[in-house]
PDB file of N, CA and C in Angstrom:
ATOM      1  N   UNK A   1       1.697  -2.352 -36.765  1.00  0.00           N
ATOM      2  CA  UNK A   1       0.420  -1.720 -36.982  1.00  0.00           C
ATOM      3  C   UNK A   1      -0.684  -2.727 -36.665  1.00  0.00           C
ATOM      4  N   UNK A   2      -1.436  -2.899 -35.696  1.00  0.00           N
ATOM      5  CA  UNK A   2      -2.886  -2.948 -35.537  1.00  0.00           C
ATOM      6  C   UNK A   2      -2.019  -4.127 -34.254  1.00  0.00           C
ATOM      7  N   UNK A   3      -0.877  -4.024 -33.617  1.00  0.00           N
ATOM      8  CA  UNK A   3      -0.911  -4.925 -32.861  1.00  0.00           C
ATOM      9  C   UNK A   3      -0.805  -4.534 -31.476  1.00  0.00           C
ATOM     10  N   UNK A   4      -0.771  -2.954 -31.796  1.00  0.00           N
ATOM     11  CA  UNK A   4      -1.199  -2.123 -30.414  1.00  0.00           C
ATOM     12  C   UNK A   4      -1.950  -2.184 -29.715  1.00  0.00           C
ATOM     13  N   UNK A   5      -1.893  -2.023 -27.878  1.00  0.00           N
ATOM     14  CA  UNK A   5      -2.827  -2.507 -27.406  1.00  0.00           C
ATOM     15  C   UNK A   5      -2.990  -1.045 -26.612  1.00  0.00           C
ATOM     16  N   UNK A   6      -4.127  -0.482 -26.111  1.00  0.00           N
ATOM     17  CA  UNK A   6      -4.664   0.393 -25.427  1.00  0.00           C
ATOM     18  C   UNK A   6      -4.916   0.059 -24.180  1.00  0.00           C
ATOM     19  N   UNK A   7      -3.664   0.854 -23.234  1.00  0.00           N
ATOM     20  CA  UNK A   7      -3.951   0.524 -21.987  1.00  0.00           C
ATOM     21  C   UNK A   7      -4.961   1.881 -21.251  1.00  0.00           C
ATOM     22  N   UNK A   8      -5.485   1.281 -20.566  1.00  0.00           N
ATOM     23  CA  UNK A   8      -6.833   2.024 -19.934  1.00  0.00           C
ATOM     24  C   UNK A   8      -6.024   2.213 -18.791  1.00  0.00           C
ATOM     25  N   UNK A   9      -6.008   3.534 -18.389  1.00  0.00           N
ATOM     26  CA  UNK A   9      -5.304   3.913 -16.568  1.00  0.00           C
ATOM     27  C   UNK A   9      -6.164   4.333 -16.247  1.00  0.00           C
ATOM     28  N   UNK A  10      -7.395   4.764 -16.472  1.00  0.00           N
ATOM     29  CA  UNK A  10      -8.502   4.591 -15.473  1.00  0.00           C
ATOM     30  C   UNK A  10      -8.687   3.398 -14.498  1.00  0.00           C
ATOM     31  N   UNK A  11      -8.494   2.264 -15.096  1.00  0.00           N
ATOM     32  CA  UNK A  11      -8.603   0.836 -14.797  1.00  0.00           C
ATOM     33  C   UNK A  11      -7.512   0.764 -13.863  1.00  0.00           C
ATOM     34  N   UNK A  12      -6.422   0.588 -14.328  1.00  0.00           N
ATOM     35  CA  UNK A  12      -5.163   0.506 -13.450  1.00  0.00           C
ATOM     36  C   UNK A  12      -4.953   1.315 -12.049  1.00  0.00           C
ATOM     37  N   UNK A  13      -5.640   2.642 -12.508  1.00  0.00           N
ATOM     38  CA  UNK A  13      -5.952   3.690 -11.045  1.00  0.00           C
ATOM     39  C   UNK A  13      -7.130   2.874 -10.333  1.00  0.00           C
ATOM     40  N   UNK A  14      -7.708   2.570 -10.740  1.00  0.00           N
ATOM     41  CA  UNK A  14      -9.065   2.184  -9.943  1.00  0.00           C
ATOM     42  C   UNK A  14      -8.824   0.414  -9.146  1.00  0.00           C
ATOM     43  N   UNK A  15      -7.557   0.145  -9.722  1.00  0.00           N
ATOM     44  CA  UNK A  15      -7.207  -1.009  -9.332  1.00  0.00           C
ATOM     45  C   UNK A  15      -5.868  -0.907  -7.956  1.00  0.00           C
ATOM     46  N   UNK A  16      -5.525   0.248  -8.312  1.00  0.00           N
ATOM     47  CA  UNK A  16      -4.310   1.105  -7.422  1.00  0.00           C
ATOM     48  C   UNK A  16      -5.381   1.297  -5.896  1.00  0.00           C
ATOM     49  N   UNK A  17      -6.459   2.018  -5.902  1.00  0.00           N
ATOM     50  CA  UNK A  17      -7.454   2.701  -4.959  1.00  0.00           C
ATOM     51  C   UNK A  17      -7.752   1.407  -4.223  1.00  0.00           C
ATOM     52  N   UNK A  18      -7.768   0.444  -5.302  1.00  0.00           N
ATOM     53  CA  UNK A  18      -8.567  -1.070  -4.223  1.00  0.00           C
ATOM     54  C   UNK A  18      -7.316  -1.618  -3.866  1.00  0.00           C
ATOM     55  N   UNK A  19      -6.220  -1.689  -4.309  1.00  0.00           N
ATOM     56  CA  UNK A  19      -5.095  -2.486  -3.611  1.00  0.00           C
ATOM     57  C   UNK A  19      -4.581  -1.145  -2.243  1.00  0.00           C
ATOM     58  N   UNK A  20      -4.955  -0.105  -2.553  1.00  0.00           N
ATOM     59  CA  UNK A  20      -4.605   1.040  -1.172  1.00  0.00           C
ATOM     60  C   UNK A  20      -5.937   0.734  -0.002  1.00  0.00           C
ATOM     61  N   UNK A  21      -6.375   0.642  -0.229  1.00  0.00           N
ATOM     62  CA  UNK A  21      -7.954  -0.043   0.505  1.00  0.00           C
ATOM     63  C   UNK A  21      -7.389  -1.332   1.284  1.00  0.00           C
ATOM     64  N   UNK A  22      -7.252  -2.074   1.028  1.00  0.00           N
ATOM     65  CA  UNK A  22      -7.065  -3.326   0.860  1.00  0.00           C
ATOM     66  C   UNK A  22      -5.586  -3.351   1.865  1.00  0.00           C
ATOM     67  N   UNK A  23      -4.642  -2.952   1.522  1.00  0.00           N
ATOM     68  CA  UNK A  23      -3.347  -2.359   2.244  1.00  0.00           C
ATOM     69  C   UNK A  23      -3.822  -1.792   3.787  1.00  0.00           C
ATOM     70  N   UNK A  24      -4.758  -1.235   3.806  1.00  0.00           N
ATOM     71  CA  UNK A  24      -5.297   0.280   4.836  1.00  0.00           C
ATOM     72  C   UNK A  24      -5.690  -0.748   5.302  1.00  0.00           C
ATOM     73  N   UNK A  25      -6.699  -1.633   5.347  1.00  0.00           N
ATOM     74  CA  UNK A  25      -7.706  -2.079   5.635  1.00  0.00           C
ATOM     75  C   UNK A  25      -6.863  -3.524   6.573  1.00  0.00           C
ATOM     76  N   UNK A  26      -5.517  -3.807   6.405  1.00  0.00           N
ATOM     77  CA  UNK A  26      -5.006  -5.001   6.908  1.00  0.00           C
ATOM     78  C   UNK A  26      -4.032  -4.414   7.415  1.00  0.00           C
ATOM     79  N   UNK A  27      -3.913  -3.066   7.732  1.00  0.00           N
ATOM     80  CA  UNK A  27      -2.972  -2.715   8.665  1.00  0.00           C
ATOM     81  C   UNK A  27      -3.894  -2.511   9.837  1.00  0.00           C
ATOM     82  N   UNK A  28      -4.900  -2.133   9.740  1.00  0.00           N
ATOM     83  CA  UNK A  28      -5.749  -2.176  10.935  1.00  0.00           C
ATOM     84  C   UNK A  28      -6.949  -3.832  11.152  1.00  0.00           C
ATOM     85  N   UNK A  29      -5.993  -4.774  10.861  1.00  0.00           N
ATOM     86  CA  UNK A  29      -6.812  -5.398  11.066  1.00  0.00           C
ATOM     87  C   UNK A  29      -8.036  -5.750  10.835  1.00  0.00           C
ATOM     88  N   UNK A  30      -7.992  -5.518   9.682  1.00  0.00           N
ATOM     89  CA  UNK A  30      -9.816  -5.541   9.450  1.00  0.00           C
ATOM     90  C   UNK A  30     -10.206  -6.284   8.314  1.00  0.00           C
ATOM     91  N   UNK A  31     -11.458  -6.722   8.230  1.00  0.00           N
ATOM     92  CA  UNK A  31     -11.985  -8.039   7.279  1.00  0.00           C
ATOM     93  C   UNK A  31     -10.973  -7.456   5.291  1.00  0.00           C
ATOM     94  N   UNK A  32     -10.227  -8.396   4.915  1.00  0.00           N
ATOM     95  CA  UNK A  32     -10.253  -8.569   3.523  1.00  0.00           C
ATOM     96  C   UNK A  32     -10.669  -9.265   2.794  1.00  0.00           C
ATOM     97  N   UNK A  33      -9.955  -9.624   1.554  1.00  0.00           N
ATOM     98  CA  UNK A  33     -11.034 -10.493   0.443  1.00  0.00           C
ATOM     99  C   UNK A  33      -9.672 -12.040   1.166  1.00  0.00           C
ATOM    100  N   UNK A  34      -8.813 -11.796   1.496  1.00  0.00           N
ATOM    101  CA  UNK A  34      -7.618 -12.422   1.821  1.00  0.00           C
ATOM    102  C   UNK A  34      -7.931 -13.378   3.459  1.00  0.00           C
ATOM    103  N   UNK A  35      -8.915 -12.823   3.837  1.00  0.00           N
ATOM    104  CA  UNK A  35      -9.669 -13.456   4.786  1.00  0.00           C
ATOM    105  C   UNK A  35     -10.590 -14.581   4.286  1.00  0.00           C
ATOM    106  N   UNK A  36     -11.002 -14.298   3.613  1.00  0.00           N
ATOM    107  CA  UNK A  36     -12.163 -15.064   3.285  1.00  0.00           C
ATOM    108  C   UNK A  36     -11.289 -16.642   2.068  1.00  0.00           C
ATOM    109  N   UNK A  37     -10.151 -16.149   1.960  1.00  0.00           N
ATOM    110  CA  UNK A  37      -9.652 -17.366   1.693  1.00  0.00           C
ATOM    111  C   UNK A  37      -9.002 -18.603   2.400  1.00  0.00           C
ATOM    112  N   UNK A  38      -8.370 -18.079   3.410  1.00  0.00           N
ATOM    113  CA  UNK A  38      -8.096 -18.750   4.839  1.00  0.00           C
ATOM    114  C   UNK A  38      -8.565 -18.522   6.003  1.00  0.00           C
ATOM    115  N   UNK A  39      -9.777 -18.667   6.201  1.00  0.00           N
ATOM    116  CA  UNK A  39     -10.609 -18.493   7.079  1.00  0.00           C
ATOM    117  C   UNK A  39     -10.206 -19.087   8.535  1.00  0.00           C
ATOM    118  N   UNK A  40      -9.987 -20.451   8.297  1.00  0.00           N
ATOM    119  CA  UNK A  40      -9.043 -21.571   9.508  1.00  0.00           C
ATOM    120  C   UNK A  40      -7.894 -20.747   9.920  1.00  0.00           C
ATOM    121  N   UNK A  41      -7.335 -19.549   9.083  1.00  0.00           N
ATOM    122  CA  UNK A  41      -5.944 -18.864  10.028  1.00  0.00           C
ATOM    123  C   UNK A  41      -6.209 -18.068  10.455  1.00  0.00           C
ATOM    124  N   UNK A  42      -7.814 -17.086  10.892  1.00  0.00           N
ATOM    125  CA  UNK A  42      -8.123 -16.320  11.324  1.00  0.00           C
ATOM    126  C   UNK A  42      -7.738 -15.365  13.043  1.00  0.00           C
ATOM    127  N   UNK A  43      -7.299 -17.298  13.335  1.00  0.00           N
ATOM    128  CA  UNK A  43      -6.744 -17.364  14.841  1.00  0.00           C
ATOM    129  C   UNK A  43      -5.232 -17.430  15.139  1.00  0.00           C
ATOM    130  N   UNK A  44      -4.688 -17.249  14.104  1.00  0.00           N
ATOM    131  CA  UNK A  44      -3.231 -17.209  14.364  1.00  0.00           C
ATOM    132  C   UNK A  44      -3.052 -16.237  14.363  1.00  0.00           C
ATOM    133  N   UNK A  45      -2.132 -15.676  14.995  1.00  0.00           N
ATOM    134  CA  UNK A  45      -1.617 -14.383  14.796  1.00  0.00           C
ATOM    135  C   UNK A  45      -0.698 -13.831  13.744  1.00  0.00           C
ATOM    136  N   UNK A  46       0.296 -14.850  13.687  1.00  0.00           N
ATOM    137  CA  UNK A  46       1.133 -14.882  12.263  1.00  0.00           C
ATOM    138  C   UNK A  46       0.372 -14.325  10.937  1.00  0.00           C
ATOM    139  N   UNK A  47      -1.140 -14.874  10.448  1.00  0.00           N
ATOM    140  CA  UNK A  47      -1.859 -14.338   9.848  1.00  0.00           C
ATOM    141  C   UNK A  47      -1.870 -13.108   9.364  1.00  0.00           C
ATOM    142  N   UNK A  48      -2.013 -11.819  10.385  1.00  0.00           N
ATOM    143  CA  UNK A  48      -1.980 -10.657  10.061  1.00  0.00           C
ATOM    144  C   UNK A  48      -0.552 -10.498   9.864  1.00  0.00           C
ATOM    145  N   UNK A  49       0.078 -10.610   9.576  1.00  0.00           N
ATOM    146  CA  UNK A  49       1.457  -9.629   9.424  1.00  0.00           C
ATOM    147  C   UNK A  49       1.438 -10.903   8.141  1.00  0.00           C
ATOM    148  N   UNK A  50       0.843 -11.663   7.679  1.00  0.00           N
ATOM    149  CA  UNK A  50       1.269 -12.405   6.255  1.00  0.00           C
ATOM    150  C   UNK A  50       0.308 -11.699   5.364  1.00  0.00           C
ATOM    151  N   UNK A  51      -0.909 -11.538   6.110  1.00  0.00           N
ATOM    152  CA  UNK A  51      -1.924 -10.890   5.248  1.00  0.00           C
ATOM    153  C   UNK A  51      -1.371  -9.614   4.860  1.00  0.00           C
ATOM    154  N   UNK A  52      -0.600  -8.517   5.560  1.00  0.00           N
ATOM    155  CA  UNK A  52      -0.026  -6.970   5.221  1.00  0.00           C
ATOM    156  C   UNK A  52       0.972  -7.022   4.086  1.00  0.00           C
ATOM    157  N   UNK A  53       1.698  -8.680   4.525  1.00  0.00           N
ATOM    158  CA  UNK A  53       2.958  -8.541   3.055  1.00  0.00           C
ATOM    159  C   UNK A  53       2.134  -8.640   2.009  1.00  0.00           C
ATOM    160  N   UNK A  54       1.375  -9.659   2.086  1.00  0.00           N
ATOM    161  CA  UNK A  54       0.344  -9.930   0.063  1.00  0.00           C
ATOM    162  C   UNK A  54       0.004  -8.511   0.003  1.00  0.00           C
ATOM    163  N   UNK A  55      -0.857  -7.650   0.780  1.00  0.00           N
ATOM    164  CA  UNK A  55      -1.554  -6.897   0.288  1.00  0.00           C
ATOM    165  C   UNK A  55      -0.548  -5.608   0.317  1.00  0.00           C
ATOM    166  N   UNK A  56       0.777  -5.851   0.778  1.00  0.00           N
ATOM    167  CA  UNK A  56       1.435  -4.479   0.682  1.00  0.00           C
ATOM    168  C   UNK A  56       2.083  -5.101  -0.630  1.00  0.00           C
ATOM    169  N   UNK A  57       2.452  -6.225  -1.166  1.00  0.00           N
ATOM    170  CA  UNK A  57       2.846  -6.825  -2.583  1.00  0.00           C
ATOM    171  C   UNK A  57       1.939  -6.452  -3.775  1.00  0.00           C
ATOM    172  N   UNK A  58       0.749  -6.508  -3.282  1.00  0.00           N
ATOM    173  CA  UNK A  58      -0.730  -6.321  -4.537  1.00  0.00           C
ATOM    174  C   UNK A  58      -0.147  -5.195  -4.575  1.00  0.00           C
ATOM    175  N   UNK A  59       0.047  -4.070  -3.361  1.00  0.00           N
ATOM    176  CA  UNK A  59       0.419  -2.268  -4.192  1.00  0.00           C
ATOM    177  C   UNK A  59       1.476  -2.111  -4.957  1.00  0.00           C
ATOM    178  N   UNK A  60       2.595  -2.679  -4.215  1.00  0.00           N
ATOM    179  CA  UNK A  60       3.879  -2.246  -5.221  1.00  0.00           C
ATOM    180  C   UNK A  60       3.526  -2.973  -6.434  1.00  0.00           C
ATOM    181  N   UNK A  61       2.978  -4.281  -6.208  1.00  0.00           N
ATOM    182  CA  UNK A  61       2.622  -4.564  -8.371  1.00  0.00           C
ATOM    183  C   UNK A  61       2.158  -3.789  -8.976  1.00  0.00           C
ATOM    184  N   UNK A  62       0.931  -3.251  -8.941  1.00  0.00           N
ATOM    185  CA  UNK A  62       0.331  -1.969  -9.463  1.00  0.00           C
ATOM    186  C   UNK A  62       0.719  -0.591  -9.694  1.00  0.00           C
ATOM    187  N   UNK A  63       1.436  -0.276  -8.755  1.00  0.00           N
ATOM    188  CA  UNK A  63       1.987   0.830  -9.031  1.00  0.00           C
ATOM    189  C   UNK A  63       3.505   0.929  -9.641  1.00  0.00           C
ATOM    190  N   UNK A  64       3.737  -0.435  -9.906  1.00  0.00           N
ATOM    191  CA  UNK A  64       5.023  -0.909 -10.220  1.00  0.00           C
ATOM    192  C   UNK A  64       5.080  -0.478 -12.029  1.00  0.00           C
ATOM    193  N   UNK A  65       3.645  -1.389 -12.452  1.00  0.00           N
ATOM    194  CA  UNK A  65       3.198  -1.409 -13.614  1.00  0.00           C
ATOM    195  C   UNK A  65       2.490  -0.558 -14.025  1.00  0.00           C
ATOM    196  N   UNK A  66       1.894   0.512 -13.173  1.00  0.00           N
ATOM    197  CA  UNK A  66       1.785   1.999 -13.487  1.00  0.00           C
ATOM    198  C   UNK A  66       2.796   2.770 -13.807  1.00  0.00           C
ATOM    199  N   UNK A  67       3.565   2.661 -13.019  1.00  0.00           N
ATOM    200  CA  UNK A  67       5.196   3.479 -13.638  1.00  0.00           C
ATOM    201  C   UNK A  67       5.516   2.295 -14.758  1.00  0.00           C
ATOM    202  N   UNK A  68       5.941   1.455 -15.136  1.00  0.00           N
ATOM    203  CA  UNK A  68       6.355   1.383 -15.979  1.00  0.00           C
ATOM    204  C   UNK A  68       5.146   1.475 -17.647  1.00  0.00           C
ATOM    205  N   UNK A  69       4.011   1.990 -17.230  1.00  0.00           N
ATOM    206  CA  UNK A  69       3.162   2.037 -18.441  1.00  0.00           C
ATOM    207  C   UNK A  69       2.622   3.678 -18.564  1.00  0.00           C
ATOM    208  N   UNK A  70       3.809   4.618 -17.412  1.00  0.00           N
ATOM    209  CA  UNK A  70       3.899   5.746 -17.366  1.00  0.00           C
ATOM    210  C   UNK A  70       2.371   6.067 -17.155  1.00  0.00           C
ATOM    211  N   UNK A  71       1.768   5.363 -16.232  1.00  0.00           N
ATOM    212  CA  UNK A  71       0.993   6.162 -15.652  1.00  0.00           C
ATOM    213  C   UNK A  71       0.719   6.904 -14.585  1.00  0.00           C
ATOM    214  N   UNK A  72       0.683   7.678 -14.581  1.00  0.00           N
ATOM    215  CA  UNK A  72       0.602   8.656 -13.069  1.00  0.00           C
ATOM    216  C   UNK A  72      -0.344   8.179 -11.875  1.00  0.00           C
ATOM    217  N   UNK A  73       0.477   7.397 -10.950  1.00  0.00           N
ATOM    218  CA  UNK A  73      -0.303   7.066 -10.071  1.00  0.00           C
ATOM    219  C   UNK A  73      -0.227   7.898  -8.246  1.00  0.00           C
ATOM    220  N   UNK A  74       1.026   8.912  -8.285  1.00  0.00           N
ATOM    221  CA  UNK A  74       1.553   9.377  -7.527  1.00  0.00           C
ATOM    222  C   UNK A  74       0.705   9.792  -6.267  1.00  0.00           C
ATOM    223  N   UNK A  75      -0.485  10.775  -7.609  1.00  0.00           N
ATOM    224  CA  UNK A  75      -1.458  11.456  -6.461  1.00  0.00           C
ATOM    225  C   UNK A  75      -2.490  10.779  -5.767  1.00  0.00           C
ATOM    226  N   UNK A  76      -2.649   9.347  -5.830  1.00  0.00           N
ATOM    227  CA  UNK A  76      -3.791   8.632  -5.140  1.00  0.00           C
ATOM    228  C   UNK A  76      -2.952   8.510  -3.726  1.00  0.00           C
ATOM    229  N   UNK A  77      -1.481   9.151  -3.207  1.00  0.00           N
ATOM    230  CA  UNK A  77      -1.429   8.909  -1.614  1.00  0.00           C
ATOM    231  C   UNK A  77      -0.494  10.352  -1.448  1.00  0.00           C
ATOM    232  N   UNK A  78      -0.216  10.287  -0.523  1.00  0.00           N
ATOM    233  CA  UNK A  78       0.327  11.348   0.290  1.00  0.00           C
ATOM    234  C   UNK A  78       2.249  11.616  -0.450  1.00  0.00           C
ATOM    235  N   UNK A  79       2.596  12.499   0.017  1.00  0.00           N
ATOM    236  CA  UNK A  79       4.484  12.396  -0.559  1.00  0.00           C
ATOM    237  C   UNK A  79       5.135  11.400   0.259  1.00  0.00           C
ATOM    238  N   UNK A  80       4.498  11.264   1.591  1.00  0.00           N
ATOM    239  CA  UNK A  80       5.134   9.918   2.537  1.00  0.00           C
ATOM    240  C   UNK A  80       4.919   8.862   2.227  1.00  0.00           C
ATOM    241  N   UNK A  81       3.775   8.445   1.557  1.00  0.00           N
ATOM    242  CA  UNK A  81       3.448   7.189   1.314  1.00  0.00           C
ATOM    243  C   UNK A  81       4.270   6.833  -0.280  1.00  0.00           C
ATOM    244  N   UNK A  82       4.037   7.704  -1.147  1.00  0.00           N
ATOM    245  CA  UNK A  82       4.679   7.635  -2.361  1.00  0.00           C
ATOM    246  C   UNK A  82       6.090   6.896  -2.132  1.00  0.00           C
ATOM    247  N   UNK A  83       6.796   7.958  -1.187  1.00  0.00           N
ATOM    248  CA  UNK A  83       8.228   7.551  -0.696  1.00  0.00           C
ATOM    249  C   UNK A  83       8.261   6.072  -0.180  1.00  0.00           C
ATOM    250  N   UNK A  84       6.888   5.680   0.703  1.00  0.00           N
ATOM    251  CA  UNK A  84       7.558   4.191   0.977  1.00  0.00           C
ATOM    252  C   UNK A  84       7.277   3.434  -0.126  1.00  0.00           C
ATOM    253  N   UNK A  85       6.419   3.575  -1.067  1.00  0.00           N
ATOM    254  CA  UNK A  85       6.039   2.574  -2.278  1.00  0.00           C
ATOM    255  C   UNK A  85       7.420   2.912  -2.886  1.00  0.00           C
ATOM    256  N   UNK A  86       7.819   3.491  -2.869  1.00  0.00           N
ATOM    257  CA  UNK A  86       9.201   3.818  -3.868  1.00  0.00           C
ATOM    258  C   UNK A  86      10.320   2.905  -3.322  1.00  0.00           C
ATOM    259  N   UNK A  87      10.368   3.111  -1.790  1.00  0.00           N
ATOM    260  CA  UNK A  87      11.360   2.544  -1.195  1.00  0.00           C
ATOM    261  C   UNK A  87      10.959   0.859  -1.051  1.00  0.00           C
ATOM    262  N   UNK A  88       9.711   0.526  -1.228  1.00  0.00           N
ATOM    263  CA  UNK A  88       9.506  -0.792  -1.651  1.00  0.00           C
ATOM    264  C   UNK A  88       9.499  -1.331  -0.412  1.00  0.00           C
ATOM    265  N   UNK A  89      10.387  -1.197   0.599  1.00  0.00           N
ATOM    266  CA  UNK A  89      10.088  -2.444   1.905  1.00  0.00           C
ATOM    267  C   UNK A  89       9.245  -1.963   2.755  1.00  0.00           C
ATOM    268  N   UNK A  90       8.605  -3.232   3.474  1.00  0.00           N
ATOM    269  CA  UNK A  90       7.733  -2.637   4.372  1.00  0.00           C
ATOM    270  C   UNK A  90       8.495  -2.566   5.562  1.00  0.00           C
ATOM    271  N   UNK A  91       8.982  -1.926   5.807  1.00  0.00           N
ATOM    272  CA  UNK A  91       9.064  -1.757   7.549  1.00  0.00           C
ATOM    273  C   UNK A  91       8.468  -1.401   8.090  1.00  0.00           C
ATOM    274  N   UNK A  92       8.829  -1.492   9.489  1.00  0.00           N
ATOM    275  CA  UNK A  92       7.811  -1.097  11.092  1.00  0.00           C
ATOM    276  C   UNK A  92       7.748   0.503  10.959  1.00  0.00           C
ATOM    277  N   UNK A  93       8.586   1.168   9.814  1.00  0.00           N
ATOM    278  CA  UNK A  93       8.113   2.750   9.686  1.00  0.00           C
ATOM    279  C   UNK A  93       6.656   2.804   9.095  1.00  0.00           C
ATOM    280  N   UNK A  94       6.304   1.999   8.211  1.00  0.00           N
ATOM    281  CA  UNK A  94       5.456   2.294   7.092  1.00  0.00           C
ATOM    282  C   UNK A  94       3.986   1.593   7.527  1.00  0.00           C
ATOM    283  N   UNK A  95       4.566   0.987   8.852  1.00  0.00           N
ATOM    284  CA  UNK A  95       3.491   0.036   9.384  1.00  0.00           C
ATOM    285  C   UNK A  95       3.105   1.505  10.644  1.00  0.00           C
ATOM    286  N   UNK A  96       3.928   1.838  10.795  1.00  0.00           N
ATOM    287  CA  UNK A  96       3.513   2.375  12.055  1.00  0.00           C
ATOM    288  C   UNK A  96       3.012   4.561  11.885  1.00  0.00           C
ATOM    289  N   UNK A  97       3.806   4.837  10.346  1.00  0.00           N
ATOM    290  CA  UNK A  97       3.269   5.603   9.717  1.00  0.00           C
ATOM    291  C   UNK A  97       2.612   6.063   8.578  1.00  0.00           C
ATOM    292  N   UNK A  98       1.867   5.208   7.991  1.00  0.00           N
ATOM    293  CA  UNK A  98       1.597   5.046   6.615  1.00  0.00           C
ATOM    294  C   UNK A  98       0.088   6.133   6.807  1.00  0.00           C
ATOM    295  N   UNK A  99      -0.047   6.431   7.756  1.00  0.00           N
ATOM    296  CA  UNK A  99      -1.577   6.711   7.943  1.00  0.00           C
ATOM    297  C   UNK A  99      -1.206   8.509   8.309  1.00  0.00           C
ATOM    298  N   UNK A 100      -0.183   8.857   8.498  1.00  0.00           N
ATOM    299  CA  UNK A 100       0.373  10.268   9.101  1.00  0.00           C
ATOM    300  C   UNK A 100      -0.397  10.341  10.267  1.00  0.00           C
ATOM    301  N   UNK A 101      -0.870  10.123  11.243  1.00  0.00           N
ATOM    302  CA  UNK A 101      -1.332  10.938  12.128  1.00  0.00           C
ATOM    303  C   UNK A 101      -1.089  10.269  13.584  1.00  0.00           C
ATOM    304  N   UNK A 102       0.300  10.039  13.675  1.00  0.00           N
ATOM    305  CA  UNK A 102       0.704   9.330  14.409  1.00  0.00           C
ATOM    306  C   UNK A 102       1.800  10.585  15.054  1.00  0.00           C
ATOM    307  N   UNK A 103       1.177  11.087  16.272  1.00  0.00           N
ATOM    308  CA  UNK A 103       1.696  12.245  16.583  1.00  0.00           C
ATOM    309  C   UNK A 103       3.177  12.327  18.178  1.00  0.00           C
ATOM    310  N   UNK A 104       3.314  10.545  18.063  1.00  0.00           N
ATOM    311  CA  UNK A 104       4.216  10.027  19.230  1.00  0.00           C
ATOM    312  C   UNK A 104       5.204  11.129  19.009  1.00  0.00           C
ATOM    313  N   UNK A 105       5.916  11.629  20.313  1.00  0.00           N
ATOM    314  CA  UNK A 105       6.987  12.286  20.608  1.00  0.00           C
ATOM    315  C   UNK A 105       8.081  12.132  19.891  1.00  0.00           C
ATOM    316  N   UNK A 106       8.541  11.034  19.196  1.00  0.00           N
ATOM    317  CA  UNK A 106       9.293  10.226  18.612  1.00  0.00           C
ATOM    318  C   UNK A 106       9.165  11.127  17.074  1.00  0.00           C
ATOM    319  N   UNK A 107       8.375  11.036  16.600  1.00  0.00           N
ATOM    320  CA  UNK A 107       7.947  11.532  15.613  1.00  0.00           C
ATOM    321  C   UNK A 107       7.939  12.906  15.875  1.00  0.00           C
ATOM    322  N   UNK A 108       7.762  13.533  16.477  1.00  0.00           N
ATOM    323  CA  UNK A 108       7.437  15.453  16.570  1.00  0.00           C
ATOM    324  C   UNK A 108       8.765  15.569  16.539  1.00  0.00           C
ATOM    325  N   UNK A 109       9.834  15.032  17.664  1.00  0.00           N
ATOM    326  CA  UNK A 109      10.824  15.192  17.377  1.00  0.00           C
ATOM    327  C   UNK A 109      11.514  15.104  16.234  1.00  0.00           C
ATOM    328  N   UNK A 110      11.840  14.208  15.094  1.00  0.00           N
ATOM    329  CA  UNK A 110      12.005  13.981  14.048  1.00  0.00           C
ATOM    330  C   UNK A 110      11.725  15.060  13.035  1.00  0.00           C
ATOM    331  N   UNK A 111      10.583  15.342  13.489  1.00  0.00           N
ATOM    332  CA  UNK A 111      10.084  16.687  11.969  1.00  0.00           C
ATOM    333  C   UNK A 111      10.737  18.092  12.591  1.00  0.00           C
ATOM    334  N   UNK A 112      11.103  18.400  14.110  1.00  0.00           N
ATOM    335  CA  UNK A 112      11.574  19.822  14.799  1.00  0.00           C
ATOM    336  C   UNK A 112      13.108  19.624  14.048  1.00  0.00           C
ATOM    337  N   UNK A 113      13.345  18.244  14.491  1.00  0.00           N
ATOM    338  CA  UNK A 113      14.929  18.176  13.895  1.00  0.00           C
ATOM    339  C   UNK A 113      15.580  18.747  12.348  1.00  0.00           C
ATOM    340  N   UNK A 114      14.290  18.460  11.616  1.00  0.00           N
ATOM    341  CA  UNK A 114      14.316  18.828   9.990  1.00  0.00           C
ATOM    342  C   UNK A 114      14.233  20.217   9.951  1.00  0.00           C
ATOM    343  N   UNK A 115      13.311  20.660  10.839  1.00  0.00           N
ATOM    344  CA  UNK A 115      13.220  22.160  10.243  1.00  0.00           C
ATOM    345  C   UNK A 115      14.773  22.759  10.671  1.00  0.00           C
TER     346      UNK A 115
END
């Protein structure tokens, strides 16, 4: 008694939205807060694909510790994206479809095959 602590999932969602931002935002290459700490690796190329693991790591923490503090974080992405946070690795699927609108032949085929 009184050593309960009140977790806020407003907070935790709103921390979910900036690590999905943040994720989005370094799959396309584009300025993060993760930039501005290694500024000197801006020119490597290696860079971006180190910058996508931290910031694809920042999501699964969060939503890691959303499920386990049973908070519903499901609906801040799509059922595809849910599925790769679930499935946890990043592969060249999640890199190359995380955004759905990737309409390569490759892919059309794939969804005709399902139906």
């Amino acid at each position: 008694m009184g050593n309960e602590s009140v977790v806020n999932s407003d907070f935790f969602i709103s921390k979910l939205a900036d690590a999905k931002v943040t994720f989005e935002r370094a799959l396309d290459c584009k300025h993060t807060e993760f930039d501005d700490l290694y500024p000197y690796m801006l020119e490597h190329p290696q860079f971006f694909w180190y910058k996508r693991y931290v910031a694809w790591s920042e999501l699964l923490t969060i939503a890691g510790l959303c499920e386990e503090l049973n908070i519903a974080w499901q609906q801040e992405f799509s059922p595809q994206q849910v599925g790769y946070i679930q499935q946890r690795v990043m592969s060249a699927k999640v890199l190359d479809f995380w955004f759905e609108k990737n309409d390569s032949k490759e892919q059309l085929n794939a969804n005709s095959m399902l139906e």
